[in-house]
C-alpha atoms as a PDB file:
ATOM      1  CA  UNK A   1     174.349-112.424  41.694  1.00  0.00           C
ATOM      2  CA  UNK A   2     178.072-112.077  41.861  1.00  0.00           C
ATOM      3  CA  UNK A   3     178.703-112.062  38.467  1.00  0.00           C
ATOM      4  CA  UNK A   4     176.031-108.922  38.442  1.00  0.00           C
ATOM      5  CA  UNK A   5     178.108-107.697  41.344  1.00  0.00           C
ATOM      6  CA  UNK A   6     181.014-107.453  39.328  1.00  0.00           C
ATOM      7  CA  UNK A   7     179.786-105.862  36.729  1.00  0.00           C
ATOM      8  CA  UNK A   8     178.446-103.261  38.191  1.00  0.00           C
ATOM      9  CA  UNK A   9     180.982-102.798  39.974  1.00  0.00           C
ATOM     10  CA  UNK A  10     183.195-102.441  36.951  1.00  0.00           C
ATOM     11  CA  UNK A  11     180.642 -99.981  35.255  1.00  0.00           C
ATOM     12  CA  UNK A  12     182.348 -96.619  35.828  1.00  0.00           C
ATOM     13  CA  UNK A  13     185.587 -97.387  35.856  1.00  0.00           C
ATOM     14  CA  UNK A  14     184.496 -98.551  32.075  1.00  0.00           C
ATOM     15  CA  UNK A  15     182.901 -95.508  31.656  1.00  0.00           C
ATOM     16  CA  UNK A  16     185.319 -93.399  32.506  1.00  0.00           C
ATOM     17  CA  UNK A  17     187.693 -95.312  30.358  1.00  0.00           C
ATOM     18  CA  UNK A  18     185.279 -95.074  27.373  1.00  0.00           C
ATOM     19  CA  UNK A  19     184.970 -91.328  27.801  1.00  0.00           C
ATOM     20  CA  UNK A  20     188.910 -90.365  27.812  1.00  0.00           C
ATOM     21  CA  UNK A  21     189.126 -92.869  24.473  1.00  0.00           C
ATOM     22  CA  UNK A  22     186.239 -90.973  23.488  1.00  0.00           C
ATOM     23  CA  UNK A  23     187.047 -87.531  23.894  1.00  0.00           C
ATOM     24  CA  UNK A  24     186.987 -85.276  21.902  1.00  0.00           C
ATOM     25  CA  UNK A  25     184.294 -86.261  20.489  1.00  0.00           C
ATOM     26  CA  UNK A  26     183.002 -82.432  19.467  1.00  0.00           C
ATOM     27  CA  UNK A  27     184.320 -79.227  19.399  1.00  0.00           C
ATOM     28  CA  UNK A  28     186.078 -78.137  23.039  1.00  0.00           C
ATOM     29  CA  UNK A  29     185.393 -74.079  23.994  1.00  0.00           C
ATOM     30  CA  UNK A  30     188.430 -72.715  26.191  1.00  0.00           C
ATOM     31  CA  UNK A  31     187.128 -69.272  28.221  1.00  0.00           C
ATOM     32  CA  UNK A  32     189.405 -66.305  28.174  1.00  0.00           C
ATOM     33  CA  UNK A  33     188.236 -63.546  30.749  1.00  0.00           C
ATOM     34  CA  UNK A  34     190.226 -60.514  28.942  1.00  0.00           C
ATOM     35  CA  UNK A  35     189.664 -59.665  25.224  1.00  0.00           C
ATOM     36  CA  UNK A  36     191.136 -60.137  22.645  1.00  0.00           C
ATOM     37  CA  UNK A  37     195.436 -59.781  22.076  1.00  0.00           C
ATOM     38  CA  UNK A  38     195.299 -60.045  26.134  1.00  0.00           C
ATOM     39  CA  UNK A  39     198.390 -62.363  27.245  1.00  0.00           C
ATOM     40  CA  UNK A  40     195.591 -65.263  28.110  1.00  0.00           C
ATOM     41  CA  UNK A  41     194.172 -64.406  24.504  1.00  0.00           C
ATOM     42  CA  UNK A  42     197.436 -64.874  22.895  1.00  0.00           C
ATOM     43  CA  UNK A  43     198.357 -68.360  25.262  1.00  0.00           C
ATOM     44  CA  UNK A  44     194.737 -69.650  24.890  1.00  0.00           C
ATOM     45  CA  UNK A  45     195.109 -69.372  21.115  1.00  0.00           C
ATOM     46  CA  UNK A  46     198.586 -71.092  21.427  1.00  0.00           C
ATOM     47  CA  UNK A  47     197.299 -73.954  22.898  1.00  0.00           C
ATOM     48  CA  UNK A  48     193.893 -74.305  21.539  1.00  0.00           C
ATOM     49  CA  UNK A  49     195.926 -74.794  18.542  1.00  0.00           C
ATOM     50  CA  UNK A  50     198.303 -77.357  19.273  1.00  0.00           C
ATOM     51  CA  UNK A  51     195.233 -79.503  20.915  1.00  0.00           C
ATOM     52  CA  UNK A  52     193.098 -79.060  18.139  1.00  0.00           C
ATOM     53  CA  UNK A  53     196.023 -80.685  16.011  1.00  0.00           C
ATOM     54  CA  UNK A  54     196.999 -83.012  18.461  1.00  0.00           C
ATOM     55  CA  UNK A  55     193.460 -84.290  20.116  1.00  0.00           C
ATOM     56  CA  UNK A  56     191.464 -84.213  16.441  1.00  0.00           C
ATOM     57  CA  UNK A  57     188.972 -81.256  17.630  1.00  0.00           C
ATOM     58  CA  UNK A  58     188.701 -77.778  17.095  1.00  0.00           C
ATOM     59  CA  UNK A  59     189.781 -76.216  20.275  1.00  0.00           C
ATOM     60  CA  UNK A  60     187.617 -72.603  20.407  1.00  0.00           C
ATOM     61  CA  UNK A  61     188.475 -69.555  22.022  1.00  0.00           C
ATOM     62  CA  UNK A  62     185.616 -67.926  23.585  1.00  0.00           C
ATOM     63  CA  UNK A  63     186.605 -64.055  24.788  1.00  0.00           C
ATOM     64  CA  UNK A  64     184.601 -63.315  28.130  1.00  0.00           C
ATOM     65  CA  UNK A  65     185.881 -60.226  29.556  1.00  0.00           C
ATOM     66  CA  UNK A  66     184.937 -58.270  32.558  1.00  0.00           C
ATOM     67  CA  UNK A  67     185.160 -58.070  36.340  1.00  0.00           C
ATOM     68  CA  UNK A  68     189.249 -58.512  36.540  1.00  0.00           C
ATOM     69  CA  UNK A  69     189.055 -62.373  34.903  1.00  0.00           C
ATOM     70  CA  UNK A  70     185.884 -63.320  37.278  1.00  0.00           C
ATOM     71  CA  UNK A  71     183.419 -63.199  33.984  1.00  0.00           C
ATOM     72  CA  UNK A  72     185.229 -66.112  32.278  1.00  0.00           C
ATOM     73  CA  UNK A  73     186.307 -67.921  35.530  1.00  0.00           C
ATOM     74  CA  UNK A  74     182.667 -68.128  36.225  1.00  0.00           C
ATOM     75  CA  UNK A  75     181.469 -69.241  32.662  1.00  0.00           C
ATOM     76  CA  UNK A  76     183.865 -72.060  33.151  1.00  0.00           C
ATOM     77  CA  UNK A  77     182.796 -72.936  36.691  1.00  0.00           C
ATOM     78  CA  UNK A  78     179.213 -73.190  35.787  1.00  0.00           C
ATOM     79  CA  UNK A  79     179.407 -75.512  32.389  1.00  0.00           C
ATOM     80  CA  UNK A  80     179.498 -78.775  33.236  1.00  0.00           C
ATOM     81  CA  UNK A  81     182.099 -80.946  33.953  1.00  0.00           C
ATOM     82  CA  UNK A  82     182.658 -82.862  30.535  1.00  0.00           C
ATOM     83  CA  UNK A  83     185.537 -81.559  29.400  1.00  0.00           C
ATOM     84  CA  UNK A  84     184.279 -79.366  26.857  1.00  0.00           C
ATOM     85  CA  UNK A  85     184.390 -76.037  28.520  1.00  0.00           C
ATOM     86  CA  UNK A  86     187.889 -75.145  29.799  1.00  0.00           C
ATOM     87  CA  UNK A  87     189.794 -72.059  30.777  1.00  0.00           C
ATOM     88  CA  UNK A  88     192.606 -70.514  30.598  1.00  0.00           C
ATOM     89  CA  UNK A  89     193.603 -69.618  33.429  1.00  0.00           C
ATOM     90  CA  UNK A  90     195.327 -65.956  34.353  1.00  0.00           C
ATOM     91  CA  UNK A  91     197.035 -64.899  37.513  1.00  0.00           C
ATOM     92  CA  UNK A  92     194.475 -62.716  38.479  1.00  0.00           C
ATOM     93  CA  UNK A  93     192.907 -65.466  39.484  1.00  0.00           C
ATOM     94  CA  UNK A  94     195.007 -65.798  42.812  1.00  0.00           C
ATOM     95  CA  UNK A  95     194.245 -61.863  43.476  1.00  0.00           C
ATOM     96  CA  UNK A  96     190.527 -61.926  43.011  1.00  0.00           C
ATOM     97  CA  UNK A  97     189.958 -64.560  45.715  1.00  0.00           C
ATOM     98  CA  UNK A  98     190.937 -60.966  48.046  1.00  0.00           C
ATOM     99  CA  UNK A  99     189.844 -58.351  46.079  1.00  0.00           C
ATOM    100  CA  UNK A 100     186.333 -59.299  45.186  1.00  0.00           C
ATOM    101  CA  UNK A 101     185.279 -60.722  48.975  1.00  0.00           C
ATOM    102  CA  UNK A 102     181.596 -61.639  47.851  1.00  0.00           C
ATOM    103  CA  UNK A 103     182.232 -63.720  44.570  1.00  0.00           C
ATOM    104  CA  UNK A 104     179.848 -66.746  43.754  1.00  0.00           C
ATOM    105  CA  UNK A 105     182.723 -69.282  43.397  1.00  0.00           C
ATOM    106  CA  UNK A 106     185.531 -70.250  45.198  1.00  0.00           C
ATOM    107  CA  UNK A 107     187.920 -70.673  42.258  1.00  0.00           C
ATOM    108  CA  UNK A 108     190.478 -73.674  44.072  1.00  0.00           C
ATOM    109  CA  UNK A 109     187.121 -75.784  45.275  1.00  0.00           C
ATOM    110  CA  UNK A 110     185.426 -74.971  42.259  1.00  0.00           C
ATOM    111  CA  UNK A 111     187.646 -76.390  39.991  1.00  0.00           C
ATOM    112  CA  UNK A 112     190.095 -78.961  38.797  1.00  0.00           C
ATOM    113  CA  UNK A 113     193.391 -77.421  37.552  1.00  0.00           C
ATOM    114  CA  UNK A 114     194.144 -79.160  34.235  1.00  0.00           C
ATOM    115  CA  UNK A 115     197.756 -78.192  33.508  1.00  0.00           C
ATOM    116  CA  UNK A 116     200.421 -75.237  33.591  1.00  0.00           C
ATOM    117  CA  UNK A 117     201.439 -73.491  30.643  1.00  0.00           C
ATOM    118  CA  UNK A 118     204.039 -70.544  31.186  1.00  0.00           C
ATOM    119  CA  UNK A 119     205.323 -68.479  33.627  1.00  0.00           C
ATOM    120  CA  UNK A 120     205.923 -64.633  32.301  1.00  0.00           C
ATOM    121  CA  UNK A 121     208.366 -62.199  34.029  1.00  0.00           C
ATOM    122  CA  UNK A 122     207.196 -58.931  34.548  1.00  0.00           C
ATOM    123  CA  UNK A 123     209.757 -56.165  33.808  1.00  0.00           C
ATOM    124  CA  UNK A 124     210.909 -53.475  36.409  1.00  0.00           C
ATOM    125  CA  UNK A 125     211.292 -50.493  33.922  1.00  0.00           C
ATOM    126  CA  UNK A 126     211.411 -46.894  33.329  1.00  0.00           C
ATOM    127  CA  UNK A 127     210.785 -44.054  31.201  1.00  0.00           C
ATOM    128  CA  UNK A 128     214.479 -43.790  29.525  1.00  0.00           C
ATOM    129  CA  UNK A 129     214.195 -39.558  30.807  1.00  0.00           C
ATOM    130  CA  UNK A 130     214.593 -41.149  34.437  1.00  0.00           C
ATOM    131  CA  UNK A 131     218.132 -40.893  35.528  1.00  0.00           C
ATOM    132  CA  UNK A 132     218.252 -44.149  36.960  1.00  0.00           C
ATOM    133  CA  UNK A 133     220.047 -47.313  35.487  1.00  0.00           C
ATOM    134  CA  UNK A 134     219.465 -50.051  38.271  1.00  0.00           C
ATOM    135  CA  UNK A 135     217.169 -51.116  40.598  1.00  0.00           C
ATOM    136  CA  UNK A 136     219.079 -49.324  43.661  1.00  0.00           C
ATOM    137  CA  UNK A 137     219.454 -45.890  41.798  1.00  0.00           C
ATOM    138  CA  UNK A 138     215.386 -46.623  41.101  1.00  0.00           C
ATOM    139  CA  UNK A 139     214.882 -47.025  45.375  1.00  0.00           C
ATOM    140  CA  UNK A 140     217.220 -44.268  45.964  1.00  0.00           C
ATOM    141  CA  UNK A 141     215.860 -41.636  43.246  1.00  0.00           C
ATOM    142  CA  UNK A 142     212.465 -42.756  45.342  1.00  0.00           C
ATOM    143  CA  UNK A 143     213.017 -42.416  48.377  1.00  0.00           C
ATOM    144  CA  UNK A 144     215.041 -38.476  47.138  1.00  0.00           C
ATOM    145  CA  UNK A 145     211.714 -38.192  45.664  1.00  0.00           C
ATOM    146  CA  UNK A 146     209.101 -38.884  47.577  1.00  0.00           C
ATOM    147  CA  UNK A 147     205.524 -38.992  45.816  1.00  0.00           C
ATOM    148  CA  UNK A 148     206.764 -37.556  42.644  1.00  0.00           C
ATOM    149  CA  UNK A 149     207.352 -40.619  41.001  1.00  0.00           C
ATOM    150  CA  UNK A 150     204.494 -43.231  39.753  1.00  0.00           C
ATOM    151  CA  UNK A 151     204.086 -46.181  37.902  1.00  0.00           C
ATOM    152  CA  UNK A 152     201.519 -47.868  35.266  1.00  0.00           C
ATOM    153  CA  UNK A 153     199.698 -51.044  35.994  1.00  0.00           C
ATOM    154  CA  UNK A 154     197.440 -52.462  33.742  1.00  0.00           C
ATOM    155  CA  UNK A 155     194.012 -51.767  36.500  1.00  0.00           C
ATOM    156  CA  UNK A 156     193.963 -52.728  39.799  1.00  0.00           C
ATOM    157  CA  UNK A 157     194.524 -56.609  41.224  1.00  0.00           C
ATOM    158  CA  UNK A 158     196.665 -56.971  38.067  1.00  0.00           C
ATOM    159  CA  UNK A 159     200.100 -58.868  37.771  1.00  0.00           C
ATOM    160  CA  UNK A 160     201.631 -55.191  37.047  1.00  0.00           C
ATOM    161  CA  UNK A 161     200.143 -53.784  40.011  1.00  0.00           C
ATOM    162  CA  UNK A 162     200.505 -56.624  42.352  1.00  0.00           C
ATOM    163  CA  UNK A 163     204.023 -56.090  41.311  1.00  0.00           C
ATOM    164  CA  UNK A 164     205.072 -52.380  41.614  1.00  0.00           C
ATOM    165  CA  UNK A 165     202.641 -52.621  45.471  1.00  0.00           C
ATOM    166  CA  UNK A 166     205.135 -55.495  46.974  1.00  0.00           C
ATOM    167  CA  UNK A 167     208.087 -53.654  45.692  1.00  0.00           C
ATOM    168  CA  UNK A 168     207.035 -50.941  47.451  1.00  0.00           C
ATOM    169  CA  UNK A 169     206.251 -52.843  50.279  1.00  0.00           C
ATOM    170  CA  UNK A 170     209.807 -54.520  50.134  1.00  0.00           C
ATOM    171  CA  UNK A 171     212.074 -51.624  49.482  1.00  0.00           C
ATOM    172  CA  UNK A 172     209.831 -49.272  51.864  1.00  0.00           C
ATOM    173  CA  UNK A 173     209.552 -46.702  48.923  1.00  0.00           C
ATOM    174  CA  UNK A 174     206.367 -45.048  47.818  1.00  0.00           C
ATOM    175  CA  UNK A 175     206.222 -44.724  43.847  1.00  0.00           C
ATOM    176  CA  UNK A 176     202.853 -43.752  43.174  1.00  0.00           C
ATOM    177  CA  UNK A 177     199.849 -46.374  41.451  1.00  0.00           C
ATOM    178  CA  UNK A 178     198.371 -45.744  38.473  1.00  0.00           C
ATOM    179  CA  UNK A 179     196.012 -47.819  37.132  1.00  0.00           C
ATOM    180  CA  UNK A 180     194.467 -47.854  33.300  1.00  0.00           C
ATOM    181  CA  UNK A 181     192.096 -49.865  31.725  1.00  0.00           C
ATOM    182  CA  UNK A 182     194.916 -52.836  30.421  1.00  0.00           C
ATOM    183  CA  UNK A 183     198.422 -52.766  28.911  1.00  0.00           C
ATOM    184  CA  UNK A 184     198.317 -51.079  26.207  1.00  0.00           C
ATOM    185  CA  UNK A 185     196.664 -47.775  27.996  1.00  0.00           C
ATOM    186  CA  UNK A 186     199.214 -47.737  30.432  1.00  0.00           C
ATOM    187  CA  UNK A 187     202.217 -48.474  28.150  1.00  0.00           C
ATOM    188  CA  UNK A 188     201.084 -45.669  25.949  1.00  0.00           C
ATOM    189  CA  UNK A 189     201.476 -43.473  28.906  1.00  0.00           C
ATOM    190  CA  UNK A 190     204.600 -44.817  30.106  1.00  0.00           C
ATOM    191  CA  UNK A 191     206.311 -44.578  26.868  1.00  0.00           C
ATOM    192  CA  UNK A 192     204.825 -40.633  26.567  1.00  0.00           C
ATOM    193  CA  UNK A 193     206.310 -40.312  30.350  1.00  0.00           C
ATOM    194  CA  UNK A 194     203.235 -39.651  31.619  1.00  0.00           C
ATOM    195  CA  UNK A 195     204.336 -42.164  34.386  1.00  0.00           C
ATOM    196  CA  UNK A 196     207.975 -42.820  35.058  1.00  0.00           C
ATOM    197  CA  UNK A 197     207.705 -46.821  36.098  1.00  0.00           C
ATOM    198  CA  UNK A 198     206.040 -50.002  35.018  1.00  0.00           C
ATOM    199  CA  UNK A 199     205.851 -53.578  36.056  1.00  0.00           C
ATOM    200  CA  UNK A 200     204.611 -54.370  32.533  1.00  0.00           C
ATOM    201  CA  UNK A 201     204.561 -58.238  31.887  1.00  0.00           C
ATOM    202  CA  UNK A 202     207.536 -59.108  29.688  1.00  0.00           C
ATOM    203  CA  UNK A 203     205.145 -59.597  26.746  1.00  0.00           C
ATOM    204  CA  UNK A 204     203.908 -56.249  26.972  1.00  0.00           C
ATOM    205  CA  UNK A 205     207.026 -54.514  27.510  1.00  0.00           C
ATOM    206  CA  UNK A 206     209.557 -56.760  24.948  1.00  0.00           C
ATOM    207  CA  UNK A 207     208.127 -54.929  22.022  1.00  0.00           C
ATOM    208  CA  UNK A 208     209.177 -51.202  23.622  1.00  0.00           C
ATOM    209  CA  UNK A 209     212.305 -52.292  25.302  1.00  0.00           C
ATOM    210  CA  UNK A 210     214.441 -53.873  21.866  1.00  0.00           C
ATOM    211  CA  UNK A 211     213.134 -50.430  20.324  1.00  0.00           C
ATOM    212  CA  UNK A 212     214.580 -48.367  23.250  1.00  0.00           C
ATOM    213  CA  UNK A 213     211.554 -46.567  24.362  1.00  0.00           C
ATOM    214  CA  UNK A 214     212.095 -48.151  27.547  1.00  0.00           C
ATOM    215  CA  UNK A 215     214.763 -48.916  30.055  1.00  0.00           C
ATOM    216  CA  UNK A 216     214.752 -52.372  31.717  1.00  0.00           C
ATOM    217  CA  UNK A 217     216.062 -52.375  35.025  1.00  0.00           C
ATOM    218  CA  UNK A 218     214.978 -55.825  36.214  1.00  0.00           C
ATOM    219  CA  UNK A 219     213.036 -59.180  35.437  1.00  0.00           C
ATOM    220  CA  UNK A 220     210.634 -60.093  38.649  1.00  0.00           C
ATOM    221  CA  UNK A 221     210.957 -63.584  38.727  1.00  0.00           C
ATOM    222  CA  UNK A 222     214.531 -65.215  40.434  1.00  0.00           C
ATOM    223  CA  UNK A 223     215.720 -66.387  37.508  1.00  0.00           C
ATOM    224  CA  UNK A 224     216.752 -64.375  34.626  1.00  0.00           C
ATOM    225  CA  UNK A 225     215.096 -64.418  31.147  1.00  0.00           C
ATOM    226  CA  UNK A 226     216.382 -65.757  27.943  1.00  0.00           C
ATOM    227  CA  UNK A 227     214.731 -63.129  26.095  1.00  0.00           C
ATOM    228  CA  UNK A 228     216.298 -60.542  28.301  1.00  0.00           C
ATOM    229  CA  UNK A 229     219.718 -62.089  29.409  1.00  0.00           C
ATOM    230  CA  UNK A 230     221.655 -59.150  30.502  1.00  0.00           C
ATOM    231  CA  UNK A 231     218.940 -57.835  32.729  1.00  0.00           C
ATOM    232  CA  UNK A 232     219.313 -59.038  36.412  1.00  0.00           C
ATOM    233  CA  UNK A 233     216.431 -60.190  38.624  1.00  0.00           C
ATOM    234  CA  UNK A 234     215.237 -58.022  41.034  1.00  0.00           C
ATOM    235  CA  UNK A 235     215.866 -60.949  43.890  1.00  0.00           C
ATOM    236  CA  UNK A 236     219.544 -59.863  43.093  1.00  0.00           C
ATOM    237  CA  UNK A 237     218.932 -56.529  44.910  1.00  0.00           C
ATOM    238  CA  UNK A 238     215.973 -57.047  46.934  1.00  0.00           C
ATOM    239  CA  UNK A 239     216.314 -60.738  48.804  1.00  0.00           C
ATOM    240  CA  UNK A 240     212.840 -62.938  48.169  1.00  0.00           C
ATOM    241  CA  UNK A 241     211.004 -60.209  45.693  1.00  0.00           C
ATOM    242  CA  UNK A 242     209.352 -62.349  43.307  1.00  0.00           C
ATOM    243  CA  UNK A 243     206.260 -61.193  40.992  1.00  0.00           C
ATOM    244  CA  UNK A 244     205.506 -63.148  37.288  1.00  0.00           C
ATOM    245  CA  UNK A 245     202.718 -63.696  35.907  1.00  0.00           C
ATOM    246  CA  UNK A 246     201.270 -67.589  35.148  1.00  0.00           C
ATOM    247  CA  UNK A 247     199.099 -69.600  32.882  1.00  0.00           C
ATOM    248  CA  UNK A 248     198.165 -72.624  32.640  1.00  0.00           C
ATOM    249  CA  UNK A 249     194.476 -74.827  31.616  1.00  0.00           C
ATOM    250  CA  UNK A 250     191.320 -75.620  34.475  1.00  0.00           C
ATOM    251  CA  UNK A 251     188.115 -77.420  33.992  1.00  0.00           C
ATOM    252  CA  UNK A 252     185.003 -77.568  35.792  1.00  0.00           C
ATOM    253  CA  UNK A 253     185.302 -79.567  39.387  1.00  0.00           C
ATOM    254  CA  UNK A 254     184.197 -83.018  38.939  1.00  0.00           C
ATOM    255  CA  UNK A 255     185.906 -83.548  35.335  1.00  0.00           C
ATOM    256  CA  UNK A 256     186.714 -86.822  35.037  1.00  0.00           C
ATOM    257  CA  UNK A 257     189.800 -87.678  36.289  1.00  0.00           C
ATOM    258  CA  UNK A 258     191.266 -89.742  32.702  1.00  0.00           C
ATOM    259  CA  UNK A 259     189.521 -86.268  30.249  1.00  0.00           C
ATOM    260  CA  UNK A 260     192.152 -84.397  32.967  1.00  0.00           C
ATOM    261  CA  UNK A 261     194.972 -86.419  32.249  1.00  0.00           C
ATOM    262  CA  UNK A 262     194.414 -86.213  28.563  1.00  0.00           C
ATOM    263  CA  UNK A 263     194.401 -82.765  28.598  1.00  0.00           C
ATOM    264  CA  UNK A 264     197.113 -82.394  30.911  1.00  0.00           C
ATOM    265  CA  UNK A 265     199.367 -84.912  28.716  1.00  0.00           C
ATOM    266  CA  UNK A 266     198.290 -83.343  25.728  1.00  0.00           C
ATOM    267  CA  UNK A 267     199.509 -79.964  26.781  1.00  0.00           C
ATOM    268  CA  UNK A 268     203.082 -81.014  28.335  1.00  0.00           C
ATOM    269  CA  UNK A 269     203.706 -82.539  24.603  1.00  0.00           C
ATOM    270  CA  UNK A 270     202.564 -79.203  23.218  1.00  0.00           C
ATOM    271  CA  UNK A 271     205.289 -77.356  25.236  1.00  0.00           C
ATOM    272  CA  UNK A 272     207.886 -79.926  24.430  1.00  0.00           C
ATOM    273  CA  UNK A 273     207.564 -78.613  20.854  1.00  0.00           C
ATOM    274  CA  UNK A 274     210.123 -76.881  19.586  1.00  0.00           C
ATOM    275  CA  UNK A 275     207.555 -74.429  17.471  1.00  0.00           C
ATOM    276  CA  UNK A 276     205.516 -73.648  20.288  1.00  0.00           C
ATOM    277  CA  UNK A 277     208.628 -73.428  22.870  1.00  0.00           C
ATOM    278  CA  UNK A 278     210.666 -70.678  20.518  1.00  0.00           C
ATOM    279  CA  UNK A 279     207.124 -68.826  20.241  1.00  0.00           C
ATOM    280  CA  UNK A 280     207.039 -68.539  24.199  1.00  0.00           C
ATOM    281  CA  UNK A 281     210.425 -68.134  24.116  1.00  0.00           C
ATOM    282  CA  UNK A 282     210.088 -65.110  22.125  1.00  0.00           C
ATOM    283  CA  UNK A 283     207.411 -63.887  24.571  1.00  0.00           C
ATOM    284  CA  UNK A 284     209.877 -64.077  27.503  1.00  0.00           C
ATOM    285  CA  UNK A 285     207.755 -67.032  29.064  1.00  0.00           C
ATOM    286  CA  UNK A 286     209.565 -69.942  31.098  1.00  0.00           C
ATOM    287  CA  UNK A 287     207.456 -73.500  30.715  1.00  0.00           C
ATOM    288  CA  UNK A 288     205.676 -74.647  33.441  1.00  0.00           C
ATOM    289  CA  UNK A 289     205.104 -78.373  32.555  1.00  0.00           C
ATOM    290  CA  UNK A 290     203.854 -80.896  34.926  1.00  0.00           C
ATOM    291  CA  UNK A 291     200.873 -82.738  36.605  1.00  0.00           C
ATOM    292  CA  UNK A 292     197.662 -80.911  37.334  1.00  0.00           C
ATOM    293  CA  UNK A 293     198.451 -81.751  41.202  1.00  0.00           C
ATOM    294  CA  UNK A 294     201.358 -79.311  40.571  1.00  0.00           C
ATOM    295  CA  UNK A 295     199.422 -76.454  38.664  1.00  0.00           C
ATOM    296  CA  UNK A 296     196.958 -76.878  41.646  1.00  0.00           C
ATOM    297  CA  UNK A 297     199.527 -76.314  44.184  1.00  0.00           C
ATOM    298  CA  UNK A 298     201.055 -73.426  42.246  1.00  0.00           C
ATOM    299  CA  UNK A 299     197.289 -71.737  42.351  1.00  0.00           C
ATOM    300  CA  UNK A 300     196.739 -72.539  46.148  1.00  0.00           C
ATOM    301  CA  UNK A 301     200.130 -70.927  46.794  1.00  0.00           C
ATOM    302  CA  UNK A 302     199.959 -67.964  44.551  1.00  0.00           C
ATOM    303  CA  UNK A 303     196.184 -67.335  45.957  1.00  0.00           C
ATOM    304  CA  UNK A 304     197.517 -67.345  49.590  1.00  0.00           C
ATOM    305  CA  UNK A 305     201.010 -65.106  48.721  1.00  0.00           C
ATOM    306  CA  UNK A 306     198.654 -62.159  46.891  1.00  0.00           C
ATOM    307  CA  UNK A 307     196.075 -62.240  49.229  1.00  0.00           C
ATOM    308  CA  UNK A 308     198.053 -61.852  51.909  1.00  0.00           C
ATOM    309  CA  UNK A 309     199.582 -58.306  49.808  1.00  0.00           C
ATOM    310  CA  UNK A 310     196.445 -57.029  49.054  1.00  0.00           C
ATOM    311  CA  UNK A 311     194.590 -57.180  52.549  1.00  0.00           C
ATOM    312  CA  UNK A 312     197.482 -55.967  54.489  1.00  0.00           C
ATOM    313  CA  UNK A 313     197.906 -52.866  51.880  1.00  0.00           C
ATOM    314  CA  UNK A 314     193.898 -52.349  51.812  1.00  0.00           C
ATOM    315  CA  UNK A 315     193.739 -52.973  48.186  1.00  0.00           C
ATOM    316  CA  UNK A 316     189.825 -52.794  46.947  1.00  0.00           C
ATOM    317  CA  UNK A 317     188.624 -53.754  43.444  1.00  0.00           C
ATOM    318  CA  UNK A 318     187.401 -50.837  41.087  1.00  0.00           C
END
């Protein structure tokens, strides 16, 4: 009877062990909830890549767009939790948890945060007709202007319009929102001067800004961006403004723990190589390497900082 005990006992720890040798054992889907040439496309591509190479399965990008990101996060949640349906996971995520108050999931109990990828400054940035050249000419010429200037965001809830609404918030000026159906819409009009701002992600705006057909002013994150090194952060001029957009990999709650950590190792080595680092590099994005206990606590934090933006500015979802 002991010796039964035992090995019961010992059962799903073998199991589990058995699985993470195991796995990949078939081809792994990872859920992107924009289409296709979105920054998650792009990163989810990136990655699905180097793990297909790495783990000895394909690693599939399924495009589910709709509902600001919720489509795909939902996709994810409901698969089960094998390790075979992943996603990747967009900021938005930390902004729908406010915006869309009746949602069927609860995206931080409903999942188990696999690994981060990259963290993407957006770009403070104007139309080069403005006659501004800093961020304090921007909140001056603003505040001398009062409702006549606006900026593009990529739809409401989005990194860009998270963005432009706290530096609003911070500087106490009131540039008008626009919001279009995704980046390229509302870079089009930006670069026709239909709107005079952006807070474009640095991947959208890179492109337009070494071409001159826009003016950077400022990177949002505190640090300042290899890919743009003579730009200053907008922290520089406005104390604790901070606005980027992240990435990084989840999987269904209840994913066994060792298929997490395979994953998450997996990944880090992917961003340790120098191939994939110079092609985030060129895309302006900063690594974000580490555990899945430290994506998680980057999504719990993120998820209470724009929450708290968009119900004390009233922000509703289209």
């Amino acid at each position: 009877m002991l010796r039964l005990g035992t090995a019961a006992a010992a059962l799903p720890v073998a199991s589990h062990s058995a699985w993470a040798q195991a796995y990949p054992a078939h081809p792994v889907r990872i859920v992107v909830g924009f289409a296709a040439g979105s920054t998650s496309d792009i990163l989810g591509r990136l990655i699905g890549q180097w793990l297909s190479q790495r783990l000895g399965q394909q690693f599939v990008i399924e495009n589910r767009p709709g509902a600001g990101g919720n489509v795909g996060a939902e996709t994810m949640i409901n698969a089960a939790p094998d390790g075979y349906t992943l996603l990747m996971v967009p900021p938005a995520v930390a902004a729908n948890a406010a915006l869309y108050p009746h949602l069927n999931f609860d995206f931080i109990r409903d999942t188990a945060p696999v690994a981060g990828v990259v963290r993407v400054p957006n770009v403070v940035e104007v139309h080069p007709s403005l006659p501004v050249q800093t961020v304090p000419e921007l909140i001056a010429y603003a505040k001398d202007n009062s409702r006549k200037l606006s900026f593009a965001s990529a739809g409401i809830g989005t990194a860009s319009h998270l963005a432009g609404q706290l530096f609003n918030v911070m500087t106490g000026v009131n540039i008008q929102h626009v919001p279009y159906r995704g980046d390229g819409p509302a870079m089009a009009d930006l670069i026709a001067g239909q709107v005079q701002v952006g807070f474009a992600t640095m991947t959208a705006s890179i492109g337009h800004i070494r071409a001159n057909r826009l003016r950077p002013l400022a990177v949002t994150t505190v640090q300042r961006s290899e890919a743009l090194p003579d730009v200053p952060s907008a922290s520089d001029f406005i104390p604790g403004y901070e606005a980027s957009s992240w990435f990084g990999i989840a999987a269904p709650r209840k994913t066994p723990e060792p298929i997490v950590e395979t994953l998450n190792q997996a990944t880090n080595a992917g961003l340790a190589d120098a191939t994939i680092k110079t092609r985030i590099a060129d895309m302006g994005g900063m690594l974000l390497t580490g555990s899945p206990a430290d994506f998680g606590k980057l999504i719990a934090a993120e998820t209470d900082k724009w929450g708290k933006v968009i119900r004390d500015a009233g922000i509703k979802a289209e």
